[in-house]
Protein backbone atom coordinates (compact mmCIF):
# COMPACT_ATOMS: atom_id res chain seq x y z
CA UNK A 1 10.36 4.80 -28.19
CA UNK A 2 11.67 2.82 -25.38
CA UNK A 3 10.64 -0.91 -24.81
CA UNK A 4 7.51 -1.60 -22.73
CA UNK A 5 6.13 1.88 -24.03
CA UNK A 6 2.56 2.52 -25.92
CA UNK A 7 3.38 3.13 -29.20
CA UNK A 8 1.36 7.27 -29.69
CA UNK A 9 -1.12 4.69 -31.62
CA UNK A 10 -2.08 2.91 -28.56
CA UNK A 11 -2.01 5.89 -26.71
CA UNK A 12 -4.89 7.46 -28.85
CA UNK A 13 -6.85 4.24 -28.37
CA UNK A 14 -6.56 4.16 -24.78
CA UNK A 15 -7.36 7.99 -24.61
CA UNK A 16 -10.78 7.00 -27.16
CA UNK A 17 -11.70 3.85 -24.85
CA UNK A 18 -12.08 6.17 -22.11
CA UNK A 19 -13.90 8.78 -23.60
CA UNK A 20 -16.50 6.38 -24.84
CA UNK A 21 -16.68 4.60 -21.81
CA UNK A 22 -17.45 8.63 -20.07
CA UNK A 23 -20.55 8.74 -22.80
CA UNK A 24 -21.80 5.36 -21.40
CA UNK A 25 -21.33 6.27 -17.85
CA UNK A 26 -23.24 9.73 -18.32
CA UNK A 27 -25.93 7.96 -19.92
CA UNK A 28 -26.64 5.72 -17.34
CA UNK A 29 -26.88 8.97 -14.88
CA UNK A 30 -29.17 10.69 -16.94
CA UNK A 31 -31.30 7.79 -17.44
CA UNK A 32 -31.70 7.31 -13.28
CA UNK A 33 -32.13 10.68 -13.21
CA UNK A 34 -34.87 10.87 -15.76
CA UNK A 35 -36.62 7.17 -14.30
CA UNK A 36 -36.68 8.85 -10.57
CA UNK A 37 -38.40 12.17 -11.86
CA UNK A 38 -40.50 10.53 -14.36
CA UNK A 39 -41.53 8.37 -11.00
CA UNK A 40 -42.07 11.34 -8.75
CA UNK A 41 -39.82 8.99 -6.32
CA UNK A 42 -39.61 10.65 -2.66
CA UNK A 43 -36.75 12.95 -1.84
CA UNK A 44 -35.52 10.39 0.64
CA UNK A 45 -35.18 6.43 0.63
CA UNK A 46 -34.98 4.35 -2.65
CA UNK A 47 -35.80 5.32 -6.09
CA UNK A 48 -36.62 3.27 -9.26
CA UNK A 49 -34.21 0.73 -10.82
CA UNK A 50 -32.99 3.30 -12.62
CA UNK A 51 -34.34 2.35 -15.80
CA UNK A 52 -36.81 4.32 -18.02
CA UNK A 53 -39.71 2.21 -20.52
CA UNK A 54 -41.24 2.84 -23.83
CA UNK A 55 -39.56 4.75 -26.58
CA UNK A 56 -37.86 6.76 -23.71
CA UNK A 57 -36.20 3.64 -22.56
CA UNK A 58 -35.78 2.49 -26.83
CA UNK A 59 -33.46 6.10 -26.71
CA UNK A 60 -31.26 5.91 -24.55
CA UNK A 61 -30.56 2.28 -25.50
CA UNK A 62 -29.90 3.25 -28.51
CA UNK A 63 -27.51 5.93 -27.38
CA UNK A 64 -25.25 2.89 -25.71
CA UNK A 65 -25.65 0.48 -28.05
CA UNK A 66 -24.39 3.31 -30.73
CA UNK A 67 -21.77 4.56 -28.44
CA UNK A 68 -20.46 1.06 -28.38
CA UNK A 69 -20.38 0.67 -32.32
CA UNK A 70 -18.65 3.97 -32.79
CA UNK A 71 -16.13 2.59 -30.13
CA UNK A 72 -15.34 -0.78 -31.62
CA UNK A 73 -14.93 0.71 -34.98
CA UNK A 74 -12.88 3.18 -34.46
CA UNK A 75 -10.63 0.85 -31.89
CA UNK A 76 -10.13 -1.24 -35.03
CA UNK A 77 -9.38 1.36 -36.81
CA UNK A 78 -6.55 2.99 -34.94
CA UNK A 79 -5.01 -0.64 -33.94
CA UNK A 80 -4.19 -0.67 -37.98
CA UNK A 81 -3.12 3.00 -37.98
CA UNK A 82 0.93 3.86 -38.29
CA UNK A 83 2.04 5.46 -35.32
CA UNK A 84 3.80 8.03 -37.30
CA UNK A 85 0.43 9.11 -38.83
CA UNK A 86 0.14 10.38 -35.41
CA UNK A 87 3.22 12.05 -34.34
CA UNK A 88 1.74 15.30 -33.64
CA UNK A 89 0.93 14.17 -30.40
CA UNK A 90 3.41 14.21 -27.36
CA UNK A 91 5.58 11.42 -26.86
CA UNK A 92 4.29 8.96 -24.17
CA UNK A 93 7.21 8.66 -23.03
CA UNK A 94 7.85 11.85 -21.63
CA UNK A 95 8.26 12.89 -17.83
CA UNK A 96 4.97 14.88 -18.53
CA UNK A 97 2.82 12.68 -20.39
CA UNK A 98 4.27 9.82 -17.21
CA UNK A 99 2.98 11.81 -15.15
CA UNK A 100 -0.31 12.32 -16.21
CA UNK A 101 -0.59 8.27 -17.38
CA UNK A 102 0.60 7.70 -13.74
CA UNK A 103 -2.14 9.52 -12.40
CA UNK A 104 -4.83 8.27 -14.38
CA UNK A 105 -3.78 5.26 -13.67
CA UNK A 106 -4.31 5.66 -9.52
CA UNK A 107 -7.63 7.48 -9.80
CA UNK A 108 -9.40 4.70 -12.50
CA UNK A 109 -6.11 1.73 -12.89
CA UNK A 110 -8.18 -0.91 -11.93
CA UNK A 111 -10.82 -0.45 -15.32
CA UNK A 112 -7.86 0.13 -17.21
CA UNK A 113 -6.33 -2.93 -16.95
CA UNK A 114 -9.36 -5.12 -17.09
CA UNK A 115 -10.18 -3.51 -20.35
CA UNK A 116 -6.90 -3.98 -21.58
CA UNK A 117 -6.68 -0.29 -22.08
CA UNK A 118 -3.31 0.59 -23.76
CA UNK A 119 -2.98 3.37 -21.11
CA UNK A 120 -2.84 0.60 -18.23
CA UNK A 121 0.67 0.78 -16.76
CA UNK A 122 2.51 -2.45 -16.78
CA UNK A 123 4.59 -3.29 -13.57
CA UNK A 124 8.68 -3.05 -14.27
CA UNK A 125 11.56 -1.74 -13.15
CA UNK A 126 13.30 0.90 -14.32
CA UNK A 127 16.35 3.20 -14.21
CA UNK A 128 16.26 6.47 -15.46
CA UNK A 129 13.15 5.95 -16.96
CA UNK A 130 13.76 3.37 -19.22
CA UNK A 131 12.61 -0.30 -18.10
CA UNK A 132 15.02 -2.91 -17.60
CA UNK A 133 15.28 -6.22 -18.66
CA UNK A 134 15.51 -9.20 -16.06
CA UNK A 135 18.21 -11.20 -17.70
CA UNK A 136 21.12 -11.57 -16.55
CA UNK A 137 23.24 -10.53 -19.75
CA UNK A 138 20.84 -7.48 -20.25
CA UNK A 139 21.18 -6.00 -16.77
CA UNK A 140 25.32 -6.31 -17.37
CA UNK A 141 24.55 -3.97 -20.13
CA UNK A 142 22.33 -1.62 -18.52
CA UNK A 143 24.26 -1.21 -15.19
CA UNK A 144 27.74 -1.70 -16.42
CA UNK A 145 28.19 -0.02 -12.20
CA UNK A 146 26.04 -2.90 -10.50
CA UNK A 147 26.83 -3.51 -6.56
CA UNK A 148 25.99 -6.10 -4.16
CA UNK A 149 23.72 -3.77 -2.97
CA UNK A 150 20.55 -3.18 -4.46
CA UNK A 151 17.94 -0.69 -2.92
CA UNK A 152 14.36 -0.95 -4.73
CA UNK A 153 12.64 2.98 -4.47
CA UNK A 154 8.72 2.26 -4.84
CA UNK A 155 6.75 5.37 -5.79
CA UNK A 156 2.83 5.97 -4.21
CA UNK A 157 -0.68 6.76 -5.64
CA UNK A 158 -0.72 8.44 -8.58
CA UNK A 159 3.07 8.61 -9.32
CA UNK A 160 6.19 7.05 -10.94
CA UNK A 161 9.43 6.87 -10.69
CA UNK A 162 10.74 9.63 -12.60
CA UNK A 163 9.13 11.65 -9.65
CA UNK A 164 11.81 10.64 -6.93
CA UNK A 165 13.72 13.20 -8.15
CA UNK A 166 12.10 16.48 -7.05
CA UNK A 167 13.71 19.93 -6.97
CA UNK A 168 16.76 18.55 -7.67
CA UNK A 169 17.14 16.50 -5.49
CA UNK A 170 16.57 12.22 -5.42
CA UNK A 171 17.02 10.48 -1.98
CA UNK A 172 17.98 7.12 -3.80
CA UNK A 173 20.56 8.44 -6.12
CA UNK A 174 22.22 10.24 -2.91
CA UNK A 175 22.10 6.85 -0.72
CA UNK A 176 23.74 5.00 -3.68
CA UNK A 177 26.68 7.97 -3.60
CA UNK A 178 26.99 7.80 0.10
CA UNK A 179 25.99 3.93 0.77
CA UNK A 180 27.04 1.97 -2.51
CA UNK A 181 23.74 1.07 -3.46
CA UNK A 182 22.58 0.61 -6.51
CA UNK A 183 18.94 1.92 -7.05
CA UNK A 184 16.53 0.46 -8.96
CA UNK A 185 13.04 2.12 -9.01
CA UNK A 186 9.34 0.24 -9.56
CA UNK A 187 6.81 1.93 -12.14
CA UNK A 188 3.50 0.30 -11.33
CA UNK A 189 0.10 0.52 -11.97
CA UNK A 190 -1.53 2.08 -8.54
CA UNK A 191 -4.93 1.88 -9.24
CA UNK A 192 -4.48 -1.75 -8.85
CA UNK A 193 -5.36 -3.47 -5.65
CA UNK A 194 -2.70 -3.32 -3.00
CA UNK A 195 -2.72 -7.01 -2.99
CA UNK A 196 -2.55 -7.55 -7.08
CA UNK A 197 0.63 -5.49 -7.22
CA UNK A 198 2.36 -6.71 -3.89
CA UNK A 199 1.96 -10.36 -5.20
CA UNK A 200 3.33 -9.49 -8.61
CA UNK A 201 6.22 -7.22 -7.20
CA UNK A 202 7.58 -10.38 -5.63
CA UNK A 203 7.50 -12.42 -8.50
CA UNK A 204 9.64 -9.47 -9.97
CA UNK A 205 11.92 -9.00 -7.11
CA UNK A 206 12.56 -12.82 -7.29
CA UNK A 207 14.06 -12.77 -11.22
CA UNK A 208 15.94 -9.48 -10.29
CA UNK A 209 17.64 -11.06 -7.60
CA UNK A 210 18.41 -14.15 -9.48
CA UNK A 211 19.58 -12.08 -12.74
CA UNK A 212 21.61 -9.77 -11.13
CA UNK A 213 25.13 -9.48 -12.90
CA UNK A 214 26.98 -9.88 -9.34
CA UNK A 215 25.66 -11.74 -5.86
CA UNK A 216 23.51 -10.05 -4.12
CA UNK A 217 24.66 -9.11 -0.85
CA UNK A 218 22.23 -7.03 0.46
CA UNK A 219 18.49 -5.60 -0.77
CA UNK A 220 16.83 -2.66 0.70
CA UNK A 221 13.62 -1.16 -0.14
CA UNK A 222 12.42 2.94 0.23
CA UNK A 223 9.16 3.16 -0.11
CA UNK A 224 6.76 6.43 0.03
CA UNK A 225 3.40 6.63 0.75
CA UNK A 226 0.65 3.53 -0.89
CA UNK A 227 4.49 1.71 -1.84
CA UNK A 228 4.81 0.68 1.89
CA UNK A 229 1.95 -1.07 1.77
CA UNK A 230 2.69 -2.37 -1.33
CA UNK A 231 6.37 -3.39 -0.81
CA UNK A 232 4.88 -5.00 2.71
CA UNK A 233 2.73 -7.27 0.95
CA UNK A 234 4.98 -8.25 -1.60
CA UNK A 235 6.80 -9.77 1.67
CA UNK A 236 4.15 -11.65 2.99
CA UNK A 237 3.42 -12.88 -0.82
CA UNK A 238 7.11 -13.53 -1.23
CA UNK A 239 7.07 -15.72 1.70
CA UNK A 240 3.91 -17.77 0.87
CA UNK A 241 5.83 -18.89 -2.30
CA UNK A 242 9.10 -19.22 -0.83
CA UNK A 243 10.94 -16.93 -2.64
CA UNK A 244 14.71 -16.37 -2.24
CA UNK A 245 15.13 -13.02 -2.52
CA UNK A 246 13.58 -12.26 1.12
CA UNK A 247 16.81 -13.94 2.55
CA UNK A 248 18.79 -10.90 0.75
CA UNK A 249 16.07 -8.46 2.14
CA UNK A 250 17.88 -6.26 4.61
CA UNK A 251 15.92 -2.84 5.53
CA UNK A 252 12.88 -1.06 4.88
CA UNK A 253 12.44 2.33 5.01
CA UNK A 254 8.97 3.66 5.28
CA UNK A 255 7.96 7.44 4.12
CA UNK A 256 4.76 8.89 5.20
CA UNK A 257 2.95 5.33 4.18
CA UNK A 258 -0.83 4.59 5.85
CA UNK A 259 -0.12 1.83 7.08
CA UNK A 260 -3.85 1.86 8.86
CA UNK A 261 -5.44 3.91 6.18
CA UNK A 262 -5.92 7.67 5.42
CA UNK A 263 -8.76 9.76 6.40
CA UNK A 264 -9.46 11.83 2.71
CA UNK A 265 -10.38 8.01 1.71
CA UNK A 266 -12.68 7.35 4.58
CA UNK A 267 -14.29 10.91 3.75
CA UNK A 268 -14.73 10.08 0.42
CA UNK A 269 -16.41 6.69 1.24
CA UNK A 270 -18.88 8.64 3.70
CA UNK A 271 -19.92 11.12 0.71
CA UNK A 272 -20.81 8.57 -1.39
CA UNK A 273 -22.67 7.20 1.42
CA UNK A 274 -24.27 10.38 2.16
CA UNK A 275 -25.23 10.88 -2.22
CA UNK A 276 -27.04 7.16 -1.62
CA UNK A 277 -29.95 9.12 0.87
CA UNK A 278 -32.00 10.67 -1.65
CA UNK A 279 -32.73 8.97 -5.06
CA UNK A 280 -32.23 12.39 -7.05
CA UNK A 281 -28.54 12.69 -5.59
CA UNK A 282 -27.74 8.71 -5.74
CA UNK A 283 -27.33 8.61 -9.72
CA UNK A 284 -24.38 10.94 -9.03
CA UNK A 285 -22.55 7.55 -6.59
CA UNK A 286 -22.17 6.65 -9.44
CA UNK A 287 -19.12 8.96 -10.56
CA UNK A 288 -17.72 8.02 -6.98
CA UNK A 289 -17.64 4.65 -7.90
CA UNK A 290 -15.03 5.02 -10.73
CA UNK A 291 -12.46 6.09 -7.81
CA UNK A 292 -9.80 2.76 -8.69
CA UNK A 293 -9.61 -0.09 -5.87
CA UNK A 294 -5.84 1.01 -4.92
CA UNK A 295 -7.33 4.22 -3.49
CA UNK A 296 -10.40 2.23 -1.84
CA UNK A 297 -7.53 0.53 -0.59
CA UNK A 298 -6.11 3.08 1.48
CA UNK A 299 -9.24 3.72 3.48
CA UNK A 300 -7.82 1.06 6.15
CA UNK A 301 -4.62 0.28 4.65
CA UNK A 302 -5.18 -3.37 2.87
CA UNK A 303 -2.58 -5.34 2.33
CA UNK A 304 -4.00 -8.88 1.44
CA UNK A 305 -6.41 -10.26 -0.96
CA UNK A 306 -9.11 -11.43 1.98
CA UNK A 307 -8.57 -7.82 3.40
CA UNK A 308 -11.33 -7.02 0.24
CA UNK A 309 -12.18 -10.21 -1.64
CA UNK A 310 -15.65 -10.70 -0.44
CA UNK A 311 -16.46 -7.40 0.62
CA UNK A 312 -17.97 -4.72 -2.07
CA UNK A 313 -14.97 -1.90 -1.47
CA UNK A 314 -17.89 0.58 -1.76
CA UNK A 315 -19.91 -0.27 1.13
CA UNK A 316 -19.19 0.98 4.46
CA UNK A 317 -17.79 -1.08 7.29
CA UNK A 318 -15.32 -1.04 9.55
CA UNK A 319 -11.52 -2.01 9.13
CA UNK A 320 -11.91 -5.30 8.82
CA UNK A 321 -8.54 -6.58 7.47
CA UNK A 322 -6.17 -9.34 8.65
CA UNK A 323 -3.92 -7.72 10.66
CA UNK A 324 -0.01 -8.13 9.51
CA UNK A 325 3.33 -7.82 11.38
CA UNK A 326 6.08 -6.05 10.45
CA UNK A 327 8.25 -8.92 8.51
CA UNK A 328 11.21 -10.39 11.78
CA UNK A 329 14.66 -9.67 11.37
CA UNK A 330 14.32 -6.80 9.05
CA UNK A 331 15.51 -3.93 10.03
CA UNK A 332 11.98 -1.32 9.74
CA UNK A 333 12.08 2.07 9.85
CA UNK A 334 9.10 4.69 9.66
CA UNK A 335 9.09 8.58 9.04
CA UNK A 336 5.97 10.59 9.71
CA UNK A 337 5.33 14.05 8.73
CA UNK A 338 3.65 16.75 9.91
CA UNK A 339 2.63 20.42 8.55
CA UNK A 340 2.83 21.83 11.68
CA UNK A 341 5.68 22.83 13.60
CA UNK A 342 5.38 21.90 16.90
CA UNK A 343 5.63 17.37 16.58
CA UNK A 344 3.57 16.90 19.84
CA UNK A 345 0.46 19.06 18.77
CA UNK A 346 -2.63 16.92 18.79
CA UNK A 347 -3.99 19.02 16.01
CA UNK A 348 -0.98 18.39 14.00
CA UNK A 349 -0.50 14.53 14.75
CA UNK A 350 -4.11 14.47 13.56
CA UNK A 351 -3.39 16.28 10.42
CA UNK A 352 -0.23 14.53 9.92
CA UNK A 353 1.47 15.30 6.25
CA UNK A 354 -2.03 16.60 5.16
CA UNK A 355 -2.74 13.13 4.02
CA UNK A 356 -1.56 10.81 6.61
CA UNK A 357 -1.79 11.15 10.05
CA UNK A 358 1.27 10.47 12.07
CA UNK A 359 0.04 7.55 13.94
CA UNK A 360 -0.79 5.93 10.75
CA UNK A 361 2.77 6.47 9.45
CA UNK A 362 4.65 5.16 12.37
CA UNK A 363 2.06 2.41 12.57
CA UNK A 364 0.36 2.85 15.70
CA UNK A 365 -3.36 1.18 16.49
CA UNK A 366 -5.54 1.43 19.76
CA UNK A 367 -5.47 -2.59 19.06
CA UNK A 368 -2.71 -4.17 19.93
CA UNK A 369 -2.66 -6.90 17.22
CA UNK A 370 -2.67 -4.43 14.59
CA UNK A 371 0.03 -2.09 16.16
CA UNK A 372 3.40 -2.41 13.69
CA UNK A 373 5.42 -1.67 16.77
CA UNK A 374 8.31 0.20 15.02
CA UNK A 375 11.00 0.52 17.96
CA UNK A 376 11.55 4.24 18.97
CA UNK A 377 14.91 4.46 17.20
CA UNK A 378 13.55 3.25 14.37
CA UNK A 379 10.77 6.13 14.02
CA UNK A 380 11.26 10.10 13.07
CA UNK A 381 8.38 12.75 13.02
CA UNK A 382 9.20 15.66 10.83
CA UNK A 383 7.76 19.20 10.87
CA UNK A 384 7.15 21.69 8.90
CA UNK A 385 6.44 19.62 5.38
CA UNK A 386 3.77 17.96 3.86
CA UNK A 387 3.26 14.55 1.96
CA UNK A 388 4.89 15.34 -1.44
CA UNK A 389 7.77 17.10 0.50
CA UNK A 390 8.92 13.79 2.23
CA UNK A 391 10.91 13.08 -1.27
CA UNK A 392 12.90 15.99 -1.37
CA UNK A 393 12.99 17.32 2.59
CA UNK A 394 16.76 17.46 3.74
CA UNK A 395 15.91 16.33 7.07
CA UNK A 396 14.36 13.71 5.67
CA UNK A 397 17.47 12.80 3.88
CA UNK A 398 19.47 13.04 7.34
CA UNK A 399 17.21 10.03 8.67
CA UNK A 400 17.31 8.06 5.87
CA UNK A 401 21.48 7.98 6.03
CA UNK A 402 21.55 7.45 9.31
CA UNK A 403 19.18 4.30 8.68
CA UNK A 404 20.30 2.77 5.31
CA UNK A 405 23.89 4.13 5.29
């Protein structure tokens, strides 16, 4: 078991903590359910509070509040249970079980780590899949090869970094063969807001620099998809406190990342709307609303803590974020994708990778203070691939040398 990883004990106690928290959830639905029936409510407008009285109400109280027993006993009793009592379950640290952690932890991240679930991914940085220590003698150890030239590779939604490397193939590893770099990749929690991770991936970038066995002569950053945003507001959080490592920070390279939002988000925030009509289909909002604030992020692209502090991310409103510039005197590059095959079909700009659209990649706006205004050398359109494709594409590859190396 490597360091940082949930011992299989803690991985059966996350897995438990969510399944009880499922049986309180459903109950709740049922209940509104049963309260807007019971109250002949009208098939449009508001229902009841959701609440049913009497003995009916007495049941399903007891339900939750037995539910919640049941959960806190056995959560004791699996905190005291060897780990090898257990080892009939996959090892967590696996590149499957990763993968599926990683993508629990963008659809629901957010719950996870405020309940202190063991599953809840803690933000490091790894190589190879094994997390790395930010001390100085440890890193000597663990990258005996070290250069002066570090290049961070920040996975999106739903991912990790073990997933860089995808038929074969690892953009990062090739740049640090053709480039010198040495690549160091971020493992985060994405269901966390934009804003939450940026801040703490400067904090991070800040003891790497300053533990790195040699100076630091140059950093660079690859980022795909929600990990633009991310590695963009760790620079505007890195500069608040005045962190060194931003006067290393050379290039960015951008890789199908919304930088003003994608549309499946925006569709997904007008069905919930849409459930919230009718009080028989508004119980089921409810499931919508365990979608984790990293992907209500990405309905407009936040970047900043005001861009969703006082705002319930649930309702619907416009974009109404703070707009951001691109950081000065960093080299930024952006690469869109597109499915289609011809780059200057509307229908296929619209489309984009099949989850961004291309003017949200190269971050164009209809207003000018939130345009990103990459130059036009430093933007690429690529056909003929889709989102996931953008890690493993060879034209893709051929932009990102001629960028970083």
């Amino acid at each position: 078991m490597t360091e940082g990883e949930p011992q299989t004990s803690e991985v059966v106690r996350g897995a438990s903590r969510l399944a009880f928290d499922a049986i309180e959830q459903v109950s709740l639905l049922v209940e509104q359910m049963h309260a807007n029936i019971s109250a002949a409510s009208p098939a449009l407008g508001k229902g009841t509070d959701g609440r049913t009285r009497g003995i009916t109400g007495l049941v399903y109280g007891g339900v939750r509040l037995g539910n919640s027993i049941s959960r806190s006993i056995l959560d004791q009793a699996l905190k005291i249970l060897p780990s090898q009592n257990l080892a009939t379950l996959a090892s967590p640290s696996s590149p499957h079980s990763d993968a599926a952690r990683s993508a629990l932890n963008g659809v629901m991240g957010d719950t996870l780590f405020e309940t202190e679930n063991p599953l809840a991914i803690p933000m490091r940085l790894r190589r190879q899949g094994q997390p790395l220590t930010l001390d100085r003698d440890a890193l000597t150890h663990s990258i005996p090869e070290a250069s002066g030239k570090i290049l961070i590779v920040v996975h999106g939604l739903c991912m990790n970094d073990r997933q860089w490397k995808r038929d074969g193939h690892d953009h990062a590893a090739e740049l640090a063969r053709e480039g010198g770099y040495t690549p160091v990749y971020l493992n985060y929690n994405s269901g966390r807001h934009v804003s939450e991770n940026g801040r703490d991936l400067a904090s991070i970038l800040e003891r790497l620099v300053e533990a790195w066995p040699v100076p630091v002569t140059e950093l660079s950053v690859l980022a795909h998809s929600m990990g633009g945003l991310l590695t963009r507001s760790a620079v505007h959080y890195g500069g608040e406190a005045g962190h060194r490592w931003l006067a290393t920070l050379r290039r960015i390279a951008f890789l199908g990342t919304p930088h003003h939002g994608a549309p499946l988000e925006r569709g997904g925030q007008s069905f919930t709307s849409g459930l919230e009509f009718s009080p028989y289909t508004a119980p089921f909002a409810r499931l919508t609303w365990l979608r984790s604030a990293g992907i209500t992020d990405l309905r407009h692209g936040n970047l900043l803590d005001e861009d969703w502090h006082a705002h319930d991310r649930f309702e619907t409103k416009g974009d109404m974020r703070r707009p951001l510039s691109l950081p000065p005197d960093i080299e930024c590059y952006a690469l869109a994708a597109t499915t289609g095959k011809i780059r200057g079909n509307l229908v296929d700009r619209l489309l984009g990778d099949g989850l961004v659209p291309v003017a949200s990649a190269l971050g164009q706006h209809r207003d000018v203070a939130r345009d990103l205004g990459f130059p036009e050398s430093h933007q690429s359109i690529c056909t003929g691939i889709n989102h996931m494709e953008l890690l493993s594409d060879s034209k893709v590859y051929a932009e990102l040398r001629d960028w970083l190396v």
